[in-house]
Protein backbone atom coordinates (compact mmCIF):
# COMPACT_ATOMS: atom_id res chain seq x y z
CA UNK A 1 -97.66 -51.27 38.31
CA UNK A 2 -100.01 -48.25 38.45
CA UNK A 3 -98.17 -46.76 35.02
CA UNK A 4 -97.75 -49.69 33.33
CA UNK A 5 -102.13 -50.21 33.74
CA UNK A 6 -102.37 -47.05 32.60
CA UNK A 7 -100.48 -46.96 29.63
CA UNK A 8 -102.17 -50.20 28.49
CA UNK A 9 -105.93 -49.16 29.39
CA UNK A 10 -105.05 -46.23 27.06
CA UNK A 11 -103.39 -47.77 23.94
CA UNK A 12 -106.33 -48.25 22.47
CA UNK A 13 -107.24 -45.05 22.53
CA UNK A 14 -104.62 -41.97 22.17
CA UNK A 15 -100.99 -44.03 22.59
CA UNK A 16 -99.90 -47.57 20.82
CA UNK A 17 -98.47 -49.09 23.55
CA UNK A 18 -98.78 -52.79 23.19
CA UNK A 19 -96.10 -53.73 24.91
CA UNK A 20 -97.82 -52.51 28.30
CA UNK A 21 -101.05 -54.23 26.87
CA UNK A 22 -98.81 -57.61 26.36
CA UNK A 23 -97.12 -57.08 29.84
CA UNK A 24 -100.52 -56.11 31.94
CA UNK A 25 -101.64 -59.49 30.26
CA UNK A 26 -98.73 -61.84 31.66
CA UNK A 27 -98.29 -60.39 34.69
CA UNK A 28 -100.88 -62.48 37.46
CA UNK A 29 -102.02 -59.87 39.17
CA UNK A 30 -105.81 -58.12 39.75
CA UNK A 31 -105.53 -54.67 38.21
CA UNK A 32 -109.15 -54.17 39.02
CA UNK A 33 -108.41 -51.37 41.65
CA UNK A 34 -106.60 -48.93 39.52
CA UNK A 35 -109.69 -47.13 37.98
CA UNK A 36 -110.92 -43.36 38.56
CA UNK A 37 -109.00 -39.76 37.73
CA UNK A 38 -105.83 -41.45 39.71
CA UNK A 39 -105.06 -43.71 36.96
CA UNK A 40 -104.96 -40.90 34.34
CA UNK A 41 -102.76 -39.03 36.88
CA UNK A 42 -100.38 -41.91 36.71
CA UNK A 43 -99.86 -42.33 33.13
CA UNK A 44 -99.36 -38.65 33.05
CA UNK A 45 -96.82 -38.20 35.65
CA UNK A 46 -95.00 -40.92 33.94
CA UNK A 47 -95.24 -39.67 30.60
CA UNK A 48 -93.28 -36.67 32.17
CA UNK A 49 -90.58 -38.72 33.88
CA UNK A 50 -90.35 -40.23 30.41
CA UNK A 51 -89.32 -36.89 28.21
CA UNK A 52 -86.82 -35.85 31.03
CA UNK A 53 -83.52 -36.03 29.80
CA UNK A 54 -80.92 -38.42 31.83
C-alpha cells in the first residue's frame, strides 16, 4: 500500500503514474499516515524491485 501512495503522491511531479493515482482513489482506505522521508524510501525501493529482471 506504502508503494502504491507513493507512486501516486509523485505522478504529478517526476513519474506519470495515473494508474496508482486512479487506484489510491478507489481503494477506502486513510493514506494519511504515509508522509515523511519513509514514503520516498518506498517508492524508491520499489522502483528498484521494478528494473530487476525476472
Amino acid at each position: 500500500m506504502i508503494p502504491l501512495y507513493g507512486r501516486a503522491q509523485d505522478a504529478g511531479t517526476a513519474s506519470c503514474d495515473t494508474e496508482a493515482i486512479e487506484l489510491v482513489a478507489a481503494i477506502d482506505y486513510d493514506f494519511s499516515e504515509f508522509r515523511g522521508p519513509s514514503l520516498s524510501g518506498a517508492v524508491l525501493r520499489a522502483s528498484i524491485f521494478d528494473e530487476l529482471p525476472g
